[in-house]
Protein backbone atom coordinates (compact mmCIF):
# COMPACT_ATOMS: atom_id res chain seq x y z
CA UNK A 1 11.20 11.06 67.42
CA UNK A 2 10.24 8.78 70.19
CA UNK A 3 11.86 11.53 72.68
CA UNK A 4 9.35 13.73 71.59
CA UNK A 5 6.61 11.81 71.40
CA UNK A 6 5.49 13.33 74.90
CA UNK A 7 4.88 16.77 73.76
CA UNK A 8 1.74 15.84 72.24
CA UNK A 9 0.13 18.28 69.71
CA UNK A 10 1.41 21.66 69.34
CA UNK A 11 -0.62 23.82 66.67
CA UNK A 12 1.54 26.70 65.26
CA UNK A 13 4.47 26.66 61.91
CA UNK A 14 6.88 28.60 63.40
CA UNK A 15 8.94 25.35 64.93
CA UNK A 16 8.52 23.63 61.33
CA UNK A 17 9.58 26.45 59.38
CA UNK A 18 12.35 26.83 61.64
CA UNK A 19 13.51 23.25 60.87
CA UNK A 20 12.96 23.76 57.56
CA UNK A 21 14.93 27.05 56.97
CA UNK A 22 18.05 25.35 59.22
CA UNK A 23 17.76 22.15 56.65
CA UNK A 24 18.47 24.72 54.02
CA UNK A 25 14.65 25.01 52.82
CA UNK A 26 14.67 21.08 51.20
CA UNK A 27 11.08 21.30 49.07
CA UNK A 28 11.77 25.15 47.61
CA UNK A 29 11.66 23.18 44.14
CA UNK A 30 8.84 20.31 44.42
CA UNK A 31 5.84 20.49 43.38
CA UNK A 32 3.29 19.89 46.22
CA UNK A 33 0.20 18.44 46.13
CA UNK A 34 -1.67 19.34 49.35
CA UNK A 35 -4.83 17.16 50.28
CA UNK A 36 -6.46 17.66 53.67
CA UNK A 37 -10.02 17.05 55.39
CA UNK A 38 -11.58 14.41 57.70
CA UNK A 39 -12.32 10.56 55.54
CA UNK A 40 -10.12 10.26 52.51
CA UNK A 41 -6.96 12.22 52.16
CA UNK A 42 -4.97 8.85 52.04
CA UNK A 43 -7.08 7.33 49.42
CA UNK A 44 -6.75 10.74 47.29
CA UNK A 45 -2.96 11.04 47.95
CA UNK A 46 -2.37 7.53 47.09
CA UNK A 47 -4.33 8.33 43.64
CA UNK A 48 -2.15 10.92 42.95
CA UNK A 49 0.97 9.30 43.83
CA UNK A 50 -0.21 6.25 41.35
CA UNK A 51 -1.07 8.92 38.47
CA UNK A 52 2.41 10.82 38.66
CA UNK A 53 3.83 7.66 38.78
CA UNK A 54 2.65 5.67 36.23
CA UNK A 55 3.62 8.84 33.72
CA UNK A 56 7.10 8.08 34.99
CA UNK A 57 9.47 11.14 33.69
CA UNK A 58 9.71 12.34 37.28
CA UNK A 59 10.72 10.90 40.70
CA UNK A 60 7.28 11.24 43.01
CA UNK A 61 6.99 11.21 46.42
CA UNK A 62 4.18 10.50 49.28
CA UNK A 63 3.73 11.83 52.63
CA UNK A 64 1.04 10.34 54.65
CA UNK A 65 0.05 9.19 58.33
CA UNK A 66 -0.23 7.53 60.49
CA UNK A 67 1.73 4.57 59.49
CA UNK A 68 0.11 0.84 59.69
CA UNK A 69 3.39 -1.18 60.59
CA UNK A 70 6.07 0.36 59.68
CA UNK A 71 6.99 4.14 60.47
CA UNK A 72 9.30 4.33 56.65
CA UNK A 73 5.34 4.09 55.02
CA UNK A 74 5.17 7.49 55.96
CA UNK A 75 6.89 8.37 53.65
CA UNK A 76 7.33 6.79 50.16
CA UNK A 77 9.48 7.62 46.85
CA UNK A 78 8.49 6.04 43.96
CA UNK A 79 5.76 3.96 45.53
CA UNK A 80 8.37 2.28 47.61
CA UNK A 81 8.85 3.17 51.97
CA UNK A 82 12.24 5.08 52.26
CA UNK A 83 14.83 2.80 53.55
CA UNK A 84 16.50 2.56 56.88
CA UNK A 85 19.44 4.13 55.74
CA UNK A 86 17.88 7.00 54.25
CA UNK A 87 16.14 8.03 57.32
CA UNK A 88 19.15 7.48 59.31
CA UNK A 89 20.93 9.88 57.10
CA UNK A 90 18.29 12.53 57.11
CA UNK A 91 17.94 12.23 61.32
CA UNK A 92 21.70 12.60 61.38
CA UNK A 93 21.35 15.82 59.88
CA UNK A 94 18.31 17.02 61.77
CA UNK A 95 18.85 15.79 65.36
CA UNK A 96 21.14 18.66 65.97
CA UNK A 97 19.21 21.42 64.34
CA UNK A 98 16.10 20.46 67.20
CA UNK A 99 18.06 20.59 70.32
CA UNK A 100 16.59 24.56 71.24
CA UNK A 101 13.14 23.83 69.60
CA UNK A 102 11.57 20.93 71.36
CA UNK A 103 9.64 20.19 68.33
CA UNK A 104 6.71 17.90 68.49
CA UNK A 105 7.26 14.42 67.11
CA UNK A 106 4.82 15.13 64.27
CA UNK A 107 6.89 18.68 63.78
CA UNK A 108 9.67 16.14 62.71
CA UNK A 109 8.76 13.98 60.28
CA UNK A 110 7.33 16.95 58.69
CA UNK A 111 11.05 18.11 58.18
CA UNK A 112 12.24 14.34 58.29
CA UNK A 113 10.06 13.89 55.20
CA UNK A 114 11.16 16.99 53.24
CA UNK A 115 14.60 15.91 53.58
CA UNK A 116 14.01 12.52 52.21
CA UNK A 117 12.14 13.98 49.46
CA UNK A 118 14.93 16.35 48.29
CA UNK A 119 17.80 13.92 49.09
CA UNK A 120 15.98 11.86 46.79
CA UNK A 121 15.57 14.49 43.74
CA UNK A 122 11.20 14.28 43.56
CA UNK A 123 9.85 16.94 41.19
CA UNK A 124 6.42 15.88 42.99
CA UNK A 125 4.69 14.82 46.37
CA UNK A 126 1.32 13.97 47.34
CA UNK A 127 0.89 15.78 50.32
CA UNK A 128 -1.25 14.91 53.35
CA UNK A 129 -2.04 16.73 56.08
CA UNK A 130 -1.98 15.55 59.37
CA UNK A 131 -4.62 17.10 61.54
CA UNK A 132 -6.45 19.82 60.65
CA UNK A 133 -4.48 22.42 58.11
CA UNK A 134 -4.13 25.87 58.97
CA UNK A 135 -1.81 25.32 61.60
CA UNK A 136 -0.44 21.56 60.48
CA UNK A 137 2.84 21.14 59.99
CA UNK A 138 2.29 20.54 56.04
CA UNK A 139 1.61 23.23 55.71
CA UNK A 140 4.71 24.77 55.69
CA UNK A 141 4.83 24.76 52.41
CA UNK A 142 3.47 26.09 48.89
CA UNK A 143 1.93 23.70 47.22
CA UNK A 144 0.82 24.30 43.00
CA UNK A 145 -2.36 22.67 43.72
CA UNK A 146 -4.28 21.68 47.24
CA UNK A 147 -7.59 19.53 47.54
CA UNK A 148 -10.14 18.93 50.55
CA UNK A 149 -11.68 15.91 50.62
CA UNK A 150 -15.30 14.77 52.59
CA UNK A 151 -15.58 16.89 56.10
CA UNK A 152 -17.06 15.51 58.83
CA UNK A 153 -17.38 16.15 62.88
CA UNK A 154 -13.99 14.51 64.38
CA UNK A 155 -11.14 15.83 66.43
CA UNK A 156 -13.52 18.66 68.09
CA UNK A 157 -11.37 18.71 70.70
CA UNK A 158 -9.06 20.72 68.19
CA UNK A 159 -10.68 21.84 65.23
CA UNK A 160 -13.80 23.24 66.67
CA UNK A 161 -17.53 21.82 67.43
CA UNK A 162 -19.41 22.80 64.35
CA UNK A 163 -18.80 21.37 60.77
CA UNK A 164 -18.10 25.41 59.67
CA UNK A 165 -15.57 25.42 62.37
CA UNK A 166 -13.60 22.51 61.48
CA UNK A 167 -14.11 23.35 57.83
CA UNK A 168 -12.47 26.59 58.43
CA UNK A 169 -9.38 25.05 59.83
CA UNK A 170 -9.32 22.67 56.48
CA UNK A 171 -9.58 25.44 54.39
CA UNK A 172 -6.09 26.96 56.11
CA UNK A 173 -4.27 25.34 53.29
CA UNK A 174 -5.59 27.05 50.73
CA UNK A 175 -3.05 29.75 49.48
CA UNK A 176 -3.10 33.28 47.67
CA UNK A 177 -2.92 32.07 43.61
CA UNK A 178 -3.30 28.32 44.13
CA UNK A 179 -5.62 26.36 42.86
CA UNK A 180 -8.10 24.81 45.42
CA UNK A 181 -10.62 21.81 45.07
CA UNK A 182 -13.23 20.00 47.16
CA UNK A 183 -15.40 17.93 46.97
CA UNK A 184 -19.07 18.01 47.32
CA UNK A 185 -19.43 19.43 50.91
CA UNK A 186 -22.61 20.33 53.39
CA UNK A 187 -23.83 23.20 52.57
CA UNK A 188 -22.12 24.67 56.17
CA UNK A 189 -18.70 23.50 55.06
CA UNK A 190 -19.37 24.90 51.34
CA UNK A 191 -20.15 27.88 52.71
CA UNK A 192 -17.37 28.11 55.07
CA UNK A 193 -14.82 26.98 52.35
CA UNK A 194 -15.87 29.48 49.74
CA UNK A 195 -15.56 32.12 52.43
CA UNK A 196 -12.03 31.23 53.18
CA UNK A 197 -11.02 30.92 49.61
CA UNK A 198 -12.83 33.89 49.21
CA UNK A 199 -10.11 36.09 51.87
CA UNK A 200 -7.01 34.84 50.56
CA UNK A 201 -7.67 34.77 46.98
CA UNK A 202 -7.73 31.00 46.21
CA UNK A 203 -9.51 30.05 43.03
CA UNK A 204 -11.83 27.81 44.30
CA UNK A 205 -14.03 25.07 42.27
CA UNK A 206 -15.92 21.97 43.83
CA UNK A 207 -15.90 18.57 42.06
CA UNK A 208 -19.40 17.39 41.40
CA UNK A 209 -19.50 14.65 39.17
CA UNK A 210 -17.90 11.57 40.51
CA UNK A 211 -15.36 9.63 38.97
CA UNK A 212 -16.94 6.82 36.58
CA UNK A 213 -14.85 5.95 33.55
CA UNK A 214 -13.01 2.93 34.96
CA UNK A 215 -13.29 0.69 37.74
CA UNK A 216 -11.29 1.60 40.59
CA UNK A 217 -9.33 -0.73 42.56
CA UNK A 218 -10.07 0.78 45.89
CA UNK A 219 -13.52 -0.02 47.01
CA UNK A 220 -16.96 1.49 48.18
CA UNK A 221 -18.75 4.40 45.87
CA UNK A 222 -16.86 6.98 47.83
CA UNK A 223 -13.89 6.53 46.20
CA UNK A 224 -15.50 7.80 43.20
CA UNK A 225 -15.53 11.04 44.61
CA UNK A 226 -11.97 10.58 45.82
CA UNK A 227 -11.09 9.76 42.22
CA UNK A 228 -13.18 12.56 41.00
CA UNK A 229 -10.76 14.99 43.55
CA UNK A 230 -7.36 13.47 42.54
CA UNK A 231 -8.51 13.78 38.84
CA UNK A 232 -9.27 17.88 38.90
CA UNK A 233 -6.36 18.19 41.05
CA UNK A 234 -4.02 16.68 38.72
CA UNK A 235 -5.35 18.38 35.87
CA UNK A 236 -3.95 21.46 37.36
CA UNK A 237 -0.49 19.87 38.76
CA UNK A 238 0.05 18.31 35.48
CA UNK A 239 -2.20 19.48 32.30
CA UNK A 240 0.30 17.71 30.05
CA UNK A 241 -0.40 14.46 31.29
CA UNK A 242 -2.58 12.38 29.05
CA UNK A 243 -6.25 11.37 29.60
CA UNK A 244 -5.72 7.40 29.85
CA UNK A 245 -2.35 7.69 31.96
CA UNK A 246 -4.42 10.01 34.29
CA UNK A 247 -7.45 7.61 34.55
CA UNK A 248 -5.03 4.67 34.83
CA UNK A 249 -3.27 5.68 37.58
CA UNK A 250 -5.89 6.71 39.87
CA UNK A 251 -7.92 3.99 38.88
CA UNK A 252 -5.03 1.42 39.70
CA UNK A 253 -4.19 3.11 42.88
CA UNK A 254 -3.95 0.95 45.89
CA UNK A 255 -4.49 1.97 49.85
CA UNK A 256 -3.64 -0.31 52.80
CA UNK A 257 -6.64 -0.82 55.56
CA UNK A 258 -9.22 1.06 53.52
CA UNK A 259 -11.81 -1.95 53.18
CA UNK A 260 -8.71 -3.89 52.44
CA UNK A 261 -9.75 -7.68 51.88
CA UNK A 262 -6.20 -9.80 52.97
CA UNK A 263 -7.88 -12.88 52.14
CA UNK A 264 -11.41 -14.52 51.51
CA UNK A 265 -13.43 -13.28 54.49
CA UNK A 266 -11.30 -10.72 56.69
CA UNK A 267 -11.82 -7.20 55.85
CA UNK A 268 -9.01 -4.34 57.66
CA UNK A 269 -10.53 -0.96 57.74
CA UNK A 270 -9.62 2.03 59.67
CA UNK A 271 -13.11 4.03 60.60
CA UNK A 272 -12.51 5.86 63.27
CA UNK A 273 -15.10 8.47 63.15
CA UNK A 274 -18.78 8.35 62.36
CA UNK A 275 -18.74 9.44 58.93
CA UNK A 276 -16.34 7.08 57.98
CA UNK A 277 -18.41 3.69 59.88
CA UNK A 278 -21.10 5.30 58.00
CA UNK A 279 -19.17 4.32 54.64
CA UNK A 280 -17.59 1.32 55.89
CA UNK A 281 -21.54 -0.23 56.30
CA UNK A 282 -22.33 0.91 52.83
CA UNK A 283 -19.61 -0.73 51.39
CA UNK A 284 -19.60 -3.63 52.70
CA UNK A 285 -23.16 -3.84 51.96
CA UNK A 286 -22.55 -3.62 48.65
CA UNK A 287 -19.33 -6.04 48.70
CA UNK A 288 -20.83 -8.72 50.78
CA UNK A 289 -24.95 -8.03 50.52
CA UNK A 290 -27.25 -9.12 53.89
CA UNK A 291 -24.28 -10.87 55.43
CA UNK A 292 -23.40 -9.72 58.76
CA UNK A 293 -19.78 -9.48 60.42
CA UNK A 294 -17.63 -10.30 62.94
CA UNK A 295 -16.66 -7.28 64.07
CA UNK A 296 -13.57 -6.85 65.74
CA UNK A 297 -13.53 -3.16 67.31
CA UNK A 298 -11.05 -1.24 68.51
CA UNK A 299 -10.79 2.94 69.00
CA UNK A 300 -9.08 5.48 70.56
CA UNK A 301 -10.07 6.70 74.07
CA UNK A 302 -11.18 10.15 72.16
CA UNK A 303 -13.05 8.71 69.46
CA UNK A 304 -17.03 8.87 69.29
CA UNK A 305 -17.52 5.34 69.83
CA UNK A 306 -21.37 5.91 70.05
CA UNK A 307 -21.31 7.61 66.61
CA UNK A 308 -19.54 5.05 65.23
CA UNK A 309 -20.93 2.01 66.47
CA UNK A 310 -24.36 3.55 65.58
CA UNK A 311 -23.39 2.88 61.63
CA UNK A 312 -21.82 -0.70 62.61
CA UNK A 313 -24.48 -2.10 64.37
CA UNK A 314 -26.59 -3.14 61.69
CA UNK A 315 -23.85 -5.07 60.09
CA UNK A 316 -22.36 -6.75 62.98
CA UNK A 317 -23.91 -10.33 64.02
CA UNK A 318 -21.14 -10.34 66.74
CA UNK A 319 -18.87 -7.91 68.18
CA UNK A 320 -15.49 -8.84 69.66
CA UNK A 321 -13.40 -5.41 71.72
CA UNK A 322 -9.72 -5.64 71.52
CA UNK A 323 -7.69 -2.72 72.97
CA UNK A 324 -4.22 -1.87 71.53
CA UNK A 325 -0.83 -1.45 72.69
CA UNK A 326 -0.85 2.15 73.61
CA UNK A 327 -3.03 4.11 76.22
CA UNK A 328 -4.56 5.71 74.31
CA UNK A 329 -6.44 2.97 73.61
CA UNK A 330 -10.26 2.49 74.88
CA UNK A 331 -9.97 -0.50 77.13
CA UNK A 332 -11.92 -3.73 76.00
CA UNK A 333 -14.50 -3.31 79.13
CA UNK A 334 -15.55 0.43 78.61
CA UNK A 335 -15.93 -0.36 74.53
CA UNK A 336 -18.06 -3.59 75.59
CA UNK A 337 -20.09 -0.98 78.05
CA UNK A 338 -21.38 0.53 74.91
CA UNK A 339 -21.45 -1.98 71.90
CA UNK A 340 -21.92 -5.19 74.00
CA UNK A 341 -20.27 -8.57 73.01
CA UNK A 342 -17.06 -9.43 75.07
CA UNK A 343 -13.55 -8.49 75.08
CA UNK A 344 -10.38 -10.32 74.14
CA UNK A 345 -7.09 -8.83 75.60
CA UNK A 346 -5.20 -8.85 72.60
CA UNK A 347 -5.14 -9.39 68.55
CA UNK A 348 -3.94 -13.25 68.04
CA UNK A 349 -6.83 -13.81 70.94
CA UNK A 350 -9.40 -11.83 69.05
CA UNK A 351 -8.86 -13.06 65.14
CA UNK A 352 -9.09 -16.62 66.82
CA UNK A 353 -12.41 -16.32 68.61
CA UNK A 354 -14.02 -14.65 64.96
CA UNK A 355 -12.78 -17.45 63.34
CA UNK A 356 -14.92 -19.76 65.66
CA UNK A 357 -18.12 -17.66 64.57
CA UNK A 358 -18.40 -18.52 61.13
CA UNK A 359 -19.16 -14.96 59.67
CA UNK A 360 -17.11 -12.82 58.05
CA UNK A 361 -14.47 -11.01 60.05
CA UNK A 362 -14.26 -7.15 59.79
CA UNK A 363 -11.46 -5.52 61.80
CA UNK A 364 -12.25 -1.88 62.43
CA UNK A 365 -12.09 1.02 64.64
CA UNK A 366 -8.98 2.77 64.28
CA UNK A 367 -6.47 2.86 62.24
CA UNK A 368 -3.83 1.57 64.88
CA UNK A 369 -5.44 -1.62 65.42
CA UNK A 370 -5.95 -2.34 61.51
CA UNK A 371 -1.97 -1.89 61.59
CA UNK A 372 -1.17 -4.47 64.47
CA UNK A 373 -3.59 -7.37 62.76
CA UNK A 374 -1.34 -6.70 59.64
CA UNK A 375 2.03 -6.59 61.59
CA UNK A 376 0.38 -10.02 63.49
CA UNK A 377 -0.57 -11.90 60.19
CA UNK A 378 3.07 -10.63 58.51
CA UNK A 379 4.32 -12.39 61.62
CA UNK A 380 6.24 -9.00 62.47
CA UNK A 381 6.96 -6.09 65.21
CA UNK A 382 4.97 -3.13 64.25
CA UNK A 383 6.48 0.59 64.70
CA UNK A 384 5.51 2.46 67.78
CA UNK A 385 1.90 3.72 67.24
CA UNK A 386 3.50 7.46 66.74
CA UNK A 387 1.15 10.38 66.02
């Protein structure tokens, strides 16, 4: 996987499903539970993992990325990362099957992950999509029930420069028969998704109400609509399931570095785009009222740091830039260019100097950095960054 980490992104299924179909089709049985869009398909999968769960008369699995320290969070069974061992058994049997591919890195824990899942007997994974969805590797397969969660403008590099654009390569999940949710959209990415749905004959329906019968352990109002996704969704997987196991589990569910307090005063959250900072200031508006944050910022070199600091602004009395590990990274200078403040060249540097400030410290920007503060306060060697 790191070999191939240099072939970047390559849109297209035929590489996966060739993987797949050489692995001797692992997932034919499982029940899938695709979730894709642009803020929130974590948050939803992680409901949905919780809810199967917590029913417990069937082993339930959870694909998701990127990963915040460890690479094995990618993919879970049973709520728990898959161990060492396991992926060293399922690379054993898929190094040889790549060598006349040249799969992408992403392309293989796509097959890396189905393998687990089977090895491991799941009847059910929550099942996130990496970028985009009509030519992600996820989806490769059929899933019984697939979800789209909030769009917004990010990765137009990709996906396209218009919300209907981007929307449109969402909607590429959606399948002939299946069942297909969203939530509340813009009336472009309605439109778009109802046209979609519309050509391929998927029965489409959009959540309105939010969720609102319990409190929910993940925070900000947003997650109410997350809830309100993973609760139509699994009303289809699983219609047998009862009411209160079904509001307990997404209710209970829990998502690293989505507005994740560690302790009193230091908040981890992964905004990366604009919609998402957007949320990000509303919640913590509502957790921690007129007080203002430390912010410690770090983003990609592709991200829309304008758009995003735009929403942080108002909450920030201080801003500290911090660039990662990877190039990819925007370097500490060119973020201070735009949001001001001053630079530190690395995490331990930049949680010390918030500390001096006084104010509470929010670490955002990407998801990458929330993982290294985590992997520096476990006292621990994060992962490579991966895709």
């Amino acid at each position: 996987m790191q070999s191939a980490r240099g072939s970047g992104i390559k849109f297209g299924l035929d590489t996966t499903r060739d993987l797949i179909r050489r692995l001797g089709n692992p997932g034919g049985k499982i029940g899938f539970l695709h979730v894709a869009g642009t803020n929130g398909k974590g948050s939803v999968c992680s409901m949905l993992d919780s809810a199967l769960r917590l029913q417990g008369d069937a082993r339930v699995g959870l694909f998701t990325s990127p990963h915040l320290v460890t690479f094995r969070e990618r993919i879970r069974i049973g709520g728990i990362p898959v161990s060492e061992e396991q992926v060293a058994e399922s690379t054993s049997r898929l190094r040889p099957l790549c060598k006349d591919l040249q799969p992408t890195c992403f392309e293989i824990i796509t097959a890396l992950a189905l393998d687990c899942f089977q090895q491991a007997g799941c009847d059910w994974v929550a099942w996130e999509t990496g970028l985009g969805g009509r030519l992600d590797s996820t989806n490769a397969v059929r899933p019984v029930v697939t979800g789209i969660t909030r769009i917004g403008l990010d990765h137009r590099e990709f996906l396209g420069n218009t919300l209907g654009e981007i929307a449109r390569e969402k909607a590429g999940i959606f399948k002939p028969g299946v069942p297909a949710w969203s939530v509340a959209q813009e009336p472009e990415v309605e439109e778009a998704l109802v046209s979609v749905a519309a050509s391929v004959g998927a029965p489409l329906q959009f959540v309105r109400p939010p969720f609102t019968s319990r409190c929910l352990r993940l925070r900000g109002s947003h997650q109410l609509e997350n809830a309100a996704l993973a609760t139509a969704m699994l009303h289809v997987a699983k219609p047998d399931m009862s009411l209160s196991i079904l509001e307990s589990g997404v209710a209970g569910a829990e998502w690293p570095g989505r507005f994740q307090i560690v302790r009193p005063g230091l908040v981890l959250d992964g905004a990366h785009n604009p919609d998402a900072a957007r949320v990000l200031a509303e919640t913590w508006r509502s957790e921690f009222g007129t007080a203002k944050a430390c912010v410690i910022l770090g983003v990609m070199k592709d991200k829309d740091i304008h758009g995003i600091w735009k929403h942080l602004q108002p909450i920030a009395a201080e801003v500290i830039s911090v660039a990662g590990s990877v190039d990819r990274w925007m370097t500490g200078h060119n973020l201070v260019s735009v949001v001001g403040g001053y630079s530190q060249p690395d995490v331990p540097l930049a949680l010390e100097a918030a500390k001096m400030t006084n104010h509470p410290i929010l670490v955002t920007g990407s998801l990458f950095l929330v993982g290294e503060v985590m992997a520096f306060l476990e006292n621990t060697i994060p992962d490579w960054p991966g895709p």
